[in-house]
Protein backbone atom coordinates (compact mmCIF):
# COMPACT_ATOMS: atom_id res chain seq x y z
CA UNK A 1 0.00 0.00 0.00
CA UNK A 2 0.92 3.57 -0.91
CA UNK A 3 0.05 6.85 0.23
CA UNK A 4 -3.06 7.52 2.15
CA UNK A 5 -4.31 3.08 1.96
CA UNK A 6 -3.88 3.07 -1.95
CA UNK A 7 -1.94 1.26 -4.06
CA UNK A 8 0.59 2.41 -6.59
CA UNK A 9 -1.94 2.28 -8.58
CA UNK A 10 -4.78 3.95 -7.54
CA UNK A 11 -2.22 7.17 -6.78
CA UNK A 12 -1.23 7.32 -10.06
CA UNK A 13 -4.68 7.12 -12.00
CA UNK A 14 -5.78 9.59 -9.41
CA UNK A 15 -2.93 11.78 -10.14
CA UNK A 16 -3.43 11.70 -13.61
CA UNK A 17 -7.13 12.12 -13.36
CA UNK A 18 -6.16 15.54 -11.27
CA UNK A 19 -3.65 16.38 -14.82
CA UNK A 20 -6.50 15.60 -16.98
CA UNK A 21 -9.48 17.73 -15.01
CA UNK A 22 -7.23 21.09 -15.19
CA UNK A 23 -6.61 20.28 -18.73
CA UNK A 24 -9.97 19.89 -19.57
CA UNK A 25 -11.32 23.12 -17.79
CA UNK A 26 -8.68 24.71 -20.13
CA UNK A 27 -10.20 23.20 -23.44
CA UNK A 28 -14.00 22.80 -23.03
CA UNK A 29 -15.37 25.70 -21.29
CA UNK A 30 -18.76 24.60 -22.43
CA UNK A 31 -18.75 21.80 -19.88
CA UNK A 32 -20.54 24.46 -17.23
CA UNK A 33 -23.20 25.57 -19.81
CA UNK A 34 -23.97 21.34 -20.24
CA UNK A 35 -24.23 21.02 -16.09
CA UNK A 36 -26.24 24.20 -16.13
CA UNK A 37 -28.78 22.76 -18.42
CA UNK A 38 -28.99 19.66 -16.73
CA UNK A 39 -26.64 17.29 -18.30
CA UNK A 40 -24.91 14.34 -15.96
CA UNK A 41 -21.63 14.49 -15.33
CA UNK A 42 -21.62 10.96 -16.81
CA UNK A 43 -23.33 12.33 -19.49
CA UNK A 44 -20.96 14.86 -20.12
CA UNK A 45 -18.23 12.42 -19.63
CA UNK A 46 -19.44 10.24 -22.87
CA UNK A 47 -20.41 13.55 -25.17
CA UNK A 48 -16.29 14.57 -24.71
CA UNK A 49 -15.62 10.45 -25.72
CA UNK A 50 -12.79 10.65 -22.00
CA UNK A 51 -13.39 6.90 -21.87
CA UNK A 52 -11.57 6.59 -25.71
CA UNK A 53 -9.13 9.40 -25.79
CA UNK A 54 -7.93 7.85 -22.13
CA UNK A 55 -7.35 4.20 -20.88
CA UNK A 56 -9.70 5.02 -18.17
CA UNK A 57 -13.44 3.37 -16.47
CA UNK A 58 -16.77 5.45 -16.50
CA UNK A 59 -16.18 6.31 -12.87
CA UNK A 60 -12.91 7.53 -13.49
CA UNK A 61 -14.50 9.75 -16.81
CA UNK A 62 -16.82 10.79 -14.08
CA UNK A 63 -14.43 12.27 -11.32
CA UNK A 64 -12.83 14.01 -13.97
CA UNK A 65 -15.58 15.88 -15.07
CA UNK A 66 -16.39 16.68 -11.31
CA UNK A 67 -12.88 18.11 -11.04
CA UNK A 68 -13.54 20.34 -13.30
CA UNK A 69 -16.33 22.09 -12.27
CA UNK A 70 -15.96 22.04 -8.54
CA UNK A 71 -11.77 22.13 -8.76
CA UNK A 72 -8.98 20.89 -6.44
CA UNK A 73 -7.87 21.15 -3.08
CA UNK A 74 -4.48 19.92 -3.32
CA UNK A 75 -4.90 16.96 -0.99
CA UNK A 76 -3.12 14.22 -3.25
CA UNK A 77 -0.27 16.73 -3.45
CA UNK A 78 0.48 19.08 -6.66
CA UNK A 79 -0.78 22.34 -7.30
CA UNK A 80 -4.69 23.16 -6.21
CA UNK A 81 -7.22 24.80 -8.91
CA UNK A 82 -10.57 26.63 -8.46
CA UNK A 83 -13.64 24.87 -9.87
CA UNK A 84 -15.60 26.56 -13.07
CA UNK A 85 -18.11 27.14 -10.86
CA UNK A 86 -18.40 28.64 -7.45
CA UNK A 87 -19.30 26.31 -4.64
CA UNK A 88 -22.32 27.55 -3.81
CA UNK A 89 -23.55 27.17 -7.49
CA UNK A 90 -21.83 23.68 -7.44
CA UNK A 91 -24.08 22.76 -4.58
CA UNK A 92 -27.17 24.23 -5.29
CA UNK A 93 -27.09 22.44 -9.14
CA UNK A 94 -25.88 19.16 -7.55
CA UNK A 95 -29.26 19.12 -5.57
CA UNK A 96 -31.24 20.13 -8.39
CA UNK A 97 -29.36 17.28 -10.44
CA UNK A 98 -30.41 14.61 -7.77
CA UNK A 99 -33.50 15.45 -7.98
CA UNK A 100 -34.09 15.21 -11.44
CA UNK A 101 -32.21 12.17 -11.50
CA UNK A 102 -34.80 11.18 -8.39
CA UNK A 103 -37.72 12.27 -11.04
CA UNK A 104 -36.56 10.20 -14.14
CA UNK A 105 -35.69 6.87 -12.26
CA UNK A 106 -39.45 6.81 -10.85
CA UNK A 107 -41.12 7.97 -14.26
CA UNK A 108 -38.56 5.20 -15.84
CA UNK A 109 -39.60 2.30 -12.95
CA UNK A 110 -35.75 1.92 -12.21
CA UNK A 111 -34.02 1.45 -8.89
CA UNK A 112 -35.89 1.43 -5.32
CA UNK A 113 -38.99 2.64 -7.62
CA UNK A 114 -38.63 -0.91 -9.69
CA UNK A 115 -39.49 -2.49 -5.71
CA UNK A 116 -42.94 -3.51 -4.41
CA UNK A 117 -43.50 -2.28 -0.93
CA UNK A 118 -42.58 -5.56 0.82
CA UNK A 119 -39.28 -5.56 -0.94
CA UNK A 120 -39.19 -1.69 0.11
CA UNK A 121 -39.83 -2.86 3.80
CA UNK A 122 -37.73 -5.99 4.13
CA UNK A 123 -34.65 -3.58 2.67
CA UNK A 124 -35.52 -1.15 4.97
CA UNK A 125 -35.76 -3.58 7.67
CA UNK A 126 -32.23 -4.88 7.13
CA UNK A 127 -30.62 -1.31 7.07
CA UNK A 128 -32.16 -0.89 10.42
CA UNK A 129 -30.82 -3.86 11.61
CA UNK A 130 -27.21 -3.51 10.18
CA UNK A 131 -27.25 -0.05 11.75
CA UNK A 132 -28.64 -1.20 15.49
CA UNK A 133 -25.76 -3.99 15.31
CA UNK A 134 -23.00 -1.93 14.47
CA UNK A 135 -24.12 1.49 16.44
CA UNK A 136 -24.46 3.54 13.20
CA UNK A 137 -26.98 6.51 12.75
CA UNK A 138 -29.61 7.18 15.14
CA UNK A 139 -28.31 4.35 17.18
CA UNK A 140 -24.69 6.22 17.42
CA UNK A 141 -26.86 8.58 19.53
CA UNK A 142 -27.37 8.93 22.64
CA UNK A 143 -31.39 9.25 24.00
CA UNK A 144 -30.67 13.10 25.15
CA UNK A 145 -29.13 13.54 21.39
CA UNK A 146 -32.18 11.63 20.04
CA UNK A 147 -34.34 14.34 21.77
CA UNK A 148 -32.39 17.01 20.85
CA UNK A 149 -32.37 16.13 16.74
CA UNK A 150 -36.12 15.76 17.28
CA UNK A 151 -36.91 18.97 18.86
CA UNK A 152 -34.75 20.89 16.38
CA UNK A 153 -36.56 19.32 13.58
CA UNK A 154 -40.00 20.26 14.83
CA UNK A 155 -39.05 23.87 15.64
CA UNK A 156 -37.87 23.63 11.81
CA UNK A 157 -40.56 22.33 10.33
CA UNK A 158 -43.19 24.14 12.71
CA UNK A 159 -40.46 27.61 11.53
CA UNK A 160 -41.06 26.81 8.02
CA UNK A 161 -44.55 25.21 8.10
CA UNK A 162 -43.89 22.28 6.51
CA UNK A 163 -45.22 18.45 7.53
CA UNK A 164 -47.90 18.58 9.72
CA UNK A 165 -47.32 22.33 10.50
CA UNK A 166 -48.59 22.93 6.73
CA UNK A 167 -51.88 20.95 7.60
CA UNK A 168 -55.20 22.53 8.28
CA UNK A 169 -56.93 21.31 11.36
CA UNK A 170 -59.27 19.24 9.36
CA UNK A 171 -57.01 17.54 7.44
CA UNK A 172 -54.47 16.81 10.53
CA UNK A 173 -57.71 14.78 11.46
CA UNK A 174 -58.18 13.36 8.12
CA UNK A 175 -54.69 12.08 8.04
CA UNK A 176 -55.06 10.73 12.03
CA UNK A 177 -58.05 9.21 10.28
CA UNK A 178 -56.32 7.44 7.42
CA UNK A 179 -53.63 6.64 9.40
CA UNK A 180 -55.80 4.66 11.85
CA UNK A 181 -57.33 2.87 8.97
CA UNK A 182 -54.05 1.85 6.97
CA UNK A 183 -52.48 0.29 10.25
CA UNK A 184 -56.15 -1.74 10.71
CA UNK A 185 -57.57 0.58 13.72
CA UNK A 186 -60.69 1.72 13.97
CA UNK A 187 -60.99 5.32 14.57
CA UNK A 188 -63.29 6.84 17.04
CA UNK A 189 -66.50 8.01 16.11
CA UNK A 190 -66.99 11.65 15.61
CA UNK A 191 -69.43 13.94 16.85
CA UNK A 192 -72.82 14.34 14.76
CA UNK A 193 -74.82 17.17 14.73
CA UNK A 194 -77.98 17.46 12.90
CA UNK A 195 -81.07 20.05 12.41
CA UNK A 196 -82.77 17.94 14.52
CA UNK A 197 -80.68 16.23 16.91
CA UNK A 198 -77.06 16.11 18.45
CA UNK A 199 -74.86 12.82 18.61
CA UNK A 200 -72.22 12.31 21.47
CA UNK A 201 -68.68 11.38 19.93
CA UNK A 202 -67.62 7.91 20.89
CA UNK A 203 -64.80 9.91 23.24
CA UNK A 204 -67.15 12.04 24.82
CA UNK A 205 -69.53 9.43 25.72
CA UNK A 206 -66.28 7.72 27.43
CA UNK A 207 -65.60 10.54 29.50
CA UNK A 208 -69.03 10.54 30.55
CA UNK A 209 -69.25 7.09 31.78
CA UNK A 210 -66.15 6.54 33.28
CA UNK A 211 -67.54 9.79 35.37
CA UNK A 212 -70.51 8.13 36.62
CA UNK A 213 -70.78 6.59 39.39
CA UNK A 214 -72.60 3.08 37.69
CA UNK A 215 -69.37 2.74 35.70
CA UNK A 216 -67.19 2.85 38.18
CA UNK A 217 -64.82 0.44 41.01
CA UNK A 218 -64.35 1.41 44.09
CA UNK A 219 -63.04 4.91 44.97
CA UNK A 220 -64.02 6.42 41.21
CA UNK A 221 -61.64 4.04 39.71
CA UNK A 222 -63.74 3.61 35.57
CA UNK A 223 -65.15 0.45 35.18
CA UNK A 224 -63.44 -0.55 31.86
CA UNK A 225 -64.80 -3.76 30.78
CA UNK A 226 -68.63 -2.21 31.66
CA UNK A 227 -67.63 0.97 29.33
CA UNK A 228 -66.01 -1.22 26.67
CA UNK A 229 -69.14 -3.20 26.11
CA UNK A 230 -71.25 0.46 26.37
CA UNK A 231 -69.12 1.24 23.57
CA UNK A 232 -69.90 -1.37 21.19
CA UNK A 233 -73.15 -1.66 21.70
CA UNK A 234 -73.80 1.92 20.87
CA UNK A 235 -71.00 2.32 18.10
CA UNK A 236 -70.50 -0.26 16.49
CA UNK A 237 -73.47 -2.65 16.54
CA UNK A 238 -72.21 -5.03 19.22
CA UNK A 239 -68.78 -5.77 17.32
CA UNK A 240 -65.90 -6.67 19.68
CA UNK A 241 -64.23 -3.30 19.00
CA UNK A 242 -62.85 -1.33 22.09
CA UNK A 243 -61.05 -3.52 24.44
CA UNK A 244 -60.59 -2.90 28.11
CA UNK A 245 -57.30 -2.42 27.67
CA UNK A 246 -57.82 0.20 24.05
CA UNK A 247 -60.49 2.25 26.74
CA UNK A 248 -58.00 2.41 29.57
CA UNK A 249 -55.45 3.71 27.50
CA UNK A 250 -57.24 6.10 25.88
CA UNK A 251 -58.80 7.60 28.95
CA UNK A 252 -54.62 8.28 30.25
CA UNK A 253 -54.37 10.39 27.05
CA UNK A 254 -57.97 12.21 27.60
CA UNK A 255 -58.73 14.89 30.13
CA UNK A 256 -60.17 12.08 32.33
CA UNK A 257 -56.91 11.74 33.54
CA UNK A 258 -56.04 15.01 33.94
CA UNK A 259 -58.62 15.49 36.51
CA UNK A 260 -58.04 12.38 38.49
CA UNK A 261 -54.92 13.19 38.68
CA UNK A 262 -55.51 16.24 40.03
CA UNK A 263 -58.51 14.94 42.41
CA UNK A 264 -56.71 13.83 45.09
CA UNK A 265 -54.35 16.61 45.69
CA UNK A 266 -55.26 18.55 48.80
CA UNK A 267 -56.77 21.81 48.30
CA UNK A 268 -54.75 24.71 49.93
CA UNK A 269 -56.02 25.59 52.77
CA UNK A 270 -56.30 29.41 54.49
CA UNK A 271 -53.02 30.71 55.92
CA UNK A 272 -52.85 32.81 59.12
CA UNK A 273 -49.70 35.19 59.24
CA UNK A 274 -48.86 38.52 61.82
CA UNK A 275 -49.42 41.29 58.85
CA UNK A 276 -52.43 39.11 56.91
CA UNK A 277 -55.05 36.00 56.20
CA UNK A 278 -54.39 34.30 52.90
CA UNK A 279 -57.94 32.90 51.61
CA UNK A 280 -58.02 29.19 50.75
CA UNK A 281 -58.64 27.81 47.64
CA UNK A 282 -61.83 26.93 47.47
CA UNK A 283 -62.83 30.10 49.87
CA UNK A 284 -61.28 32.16 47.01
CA UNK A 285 -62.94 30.15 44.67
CA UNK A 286 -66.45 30.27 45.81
CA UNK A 287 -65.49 34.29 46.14
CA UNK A 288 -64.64 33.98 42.36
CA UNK A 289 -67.65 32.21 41.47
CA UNK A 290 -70.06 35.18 42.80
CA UNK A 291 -68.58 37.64 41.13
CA UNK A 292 -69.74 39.50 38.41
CA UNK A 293 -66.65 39.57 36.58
CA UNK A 294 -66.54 36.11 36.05
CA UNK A 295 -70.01 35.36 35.34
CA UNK A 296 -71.63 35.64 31.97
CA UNK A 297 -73.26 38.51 30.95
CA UNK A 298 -75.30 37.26 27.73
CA UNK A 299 -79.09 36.91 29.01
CA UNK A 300 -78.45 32.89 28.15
CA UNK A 301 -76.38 32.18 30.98
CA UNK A 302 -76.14 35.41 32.63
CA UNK A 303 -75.11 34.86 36.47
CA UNK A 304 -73.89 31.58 35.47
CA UNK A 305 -69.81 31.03 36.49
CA UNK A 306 -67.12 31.06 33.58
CA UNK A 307 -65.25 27.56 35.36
CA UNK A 308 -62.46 28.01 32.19
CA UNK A 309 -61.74 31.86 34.12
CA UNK A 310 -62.04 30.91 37.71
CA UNK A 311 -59.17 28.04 37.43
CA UNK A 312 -57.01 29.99 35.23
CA UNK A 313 -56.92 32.55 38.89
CA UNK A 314 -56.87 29.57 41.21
CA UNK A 315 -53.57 27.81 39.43
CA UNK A 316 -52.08 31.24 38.83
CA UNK A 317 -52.52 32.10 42.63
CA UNK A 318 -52.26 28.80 44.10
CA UNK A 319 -50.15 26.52 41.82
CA UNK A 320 -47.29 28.83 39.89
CA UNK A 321 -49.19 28.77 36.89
CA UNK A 322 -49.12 24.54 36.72
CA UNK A 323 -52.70 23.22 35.60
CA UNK A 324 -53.56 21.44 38.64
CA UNK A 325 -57.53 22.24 38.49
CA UNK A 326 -59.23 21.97 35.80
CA UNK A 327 -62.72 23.26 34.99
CA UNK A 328 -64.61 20.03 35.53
CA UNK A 329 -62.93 19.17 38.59
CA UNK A 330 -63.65 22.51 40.33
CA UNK A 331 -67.16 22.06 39.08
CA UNK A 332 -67.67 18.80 40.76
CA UNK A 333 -65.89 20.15 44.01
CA UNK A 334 -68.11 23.08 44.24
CA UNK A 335 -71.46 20.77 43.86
CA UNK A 336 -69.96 18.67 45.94
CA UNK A 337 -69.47 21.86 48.95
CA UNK A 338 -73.15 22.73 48.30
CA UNK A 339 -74.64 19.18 48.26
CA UNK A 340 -73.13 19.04 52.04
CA UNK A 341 -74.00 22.13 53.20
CA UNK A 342 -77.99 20.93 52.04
CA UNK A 343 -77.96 17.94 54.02
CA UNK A 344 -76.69 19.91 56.96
């Protein structure tokens, strides 16, 4: 072995391939008007016959040509040489070359586009596993450099509204939607509203029973098998659809959990100091609650409390901002204060 891991060789055709290239920007000028209209550096290679005039391969016709227009650095020694075109113009028609190249071998059939998807996938399966084995690409990272690549790739895309970012609301749910149905789901069913009549979305009706009290375990805990069956009989005509296991997950994602979550911590209570009284939480709240200003004013539901209001206050006053209560929750407390205060 040579210089730099190649042989004899390899240094010389490389060598003379580096003689060739500055000779050739020299002579055919025209080369950069070819690339600029779209011609291959291959194809460019065969219209000035290199493979003929020199004892050389395609690829070796090839890096020539590539010389030329983007020039030498001088790292296999000898003199270095600007390019016939700049590098940002080198760059910018080396993408646009790719993907016309990307363009012609689909129209044409050829290459990954000659594939049917299960060859597609069991390629792509074996990449994956090649690259898991041997630690290469997202595997080479670590998770907090995982994260990191993902985050700035969503601030990107969300920058630049592309993806999902370039989605309308309806059609982010039409593509959840197809989605679902191309990985054999079935997607939940949507609210209906009609002249004449209003139907509950398969969600909301979820929420609702795993809030009452006849579809629930002890201590509020949702009754999923009970719920499941609810489901199907009202949704899907009795088919084994939702699972207990599909309901119980879906009701950690909801706002379901939210507020259980938030059920059993304490509320705060009032605090005494020297210079003042602090008001406790649901004190305040109830406070909150008969005011005007946050009560509706339409004649509709004028004197009626705006919850979404009142618990912004309580977890700005009482929480740093977190969402601890939620609108529902607060709701149910409050009935829950007067309901007691009847029976007393």
């Amino acid at each position: 072995m040579n210089q730099n891991g190649f042989t004899p060789e390899q240094w010389k055709a490389i060598r003379e391939s580096i003689k060739v290239a500055k000779a050739l920007q020299e002579e055919n000028h025209e080369i950069v008007e070819w690339y600029r209209a779209g011609e291959s550096q291959n194809k460019i290679a065969d219209r000035l016959d290199l493979i003929n005039i020199y004892p050389i391969s395609q690829g070796t016709a090839k890096l020539i040509v590539s010389l030329a227009l983007r020039g030498y650095d001088g790292r296999f020694g000898g003199d270095d040489f600007q390019g016939l075109l700049d590098e940002e113009e080198a760059k910018e028609l080396a993408k646009q070359h790719n993907i016309d190249t990307g363009k012609m071998t689909k129209y044409l059939g050829k290459g990954l586009f000659s594939l049917s998807k299960k060859q597609l996938s069991g390629i792509g399966k074996r990449v994956a596993e090649f690259q898991r084995i041997h630690g290469l690409g997202l595997y080479a990272l670590s998770s907090e450099e995982k994260a990191e690549a993902g985050r700035k790739s969503g601030k990107m895309n969300y920058e630049e509204g592309k993806g999902i970012f370039s989605m309308s609301e309806a059609k982010r749910r039409e593509a959840r939607y197809k989605g679902l149905l191309a990985s054999g789901k079935t997607p939940f069913v949507e609210r209906e509203e009609t002249e004449t009549y209003t139907r509950f979305g398969e969600k909301e009706f979820m929420i609702m029973l795993a809030k009452s009290r006849h579809y629930q375990h002890f201590r509020g805990r949702p009754n999923l098998a009970s719920i499941a069956d609810i489901l199907n009989d009202k949704y899907h005509e009795g088919s084994k659809v939702r699972t207990k296991k599909a309901i119980g997950t879906e009701l950690k994602r909801s706002r379901f959990s939210r507020e259980q979550n938030t059920k059993w911590k304490p509320w705060v209570q009032r605090e005494f100091h020297r210079a003042f009284c602090k008001y406790g939480e649901l004190e305040y709240a109830l406070m909150l609650i008969a005011s005007p200003n946050y009560q509706y004013q339409s004649e509709a539901l004028k004197g009626k409390p705006i919850w979404d209001k009142i618990v912004k206050v309580l977890n700005c006053e009482y929480h740093q901002n977190k969402p601890v209560r939620y609108r529902d929750g607060l709701r149910n407390k409050i009935r829950e204060l007067k309901k007691q205060a009847t029976l007393k």
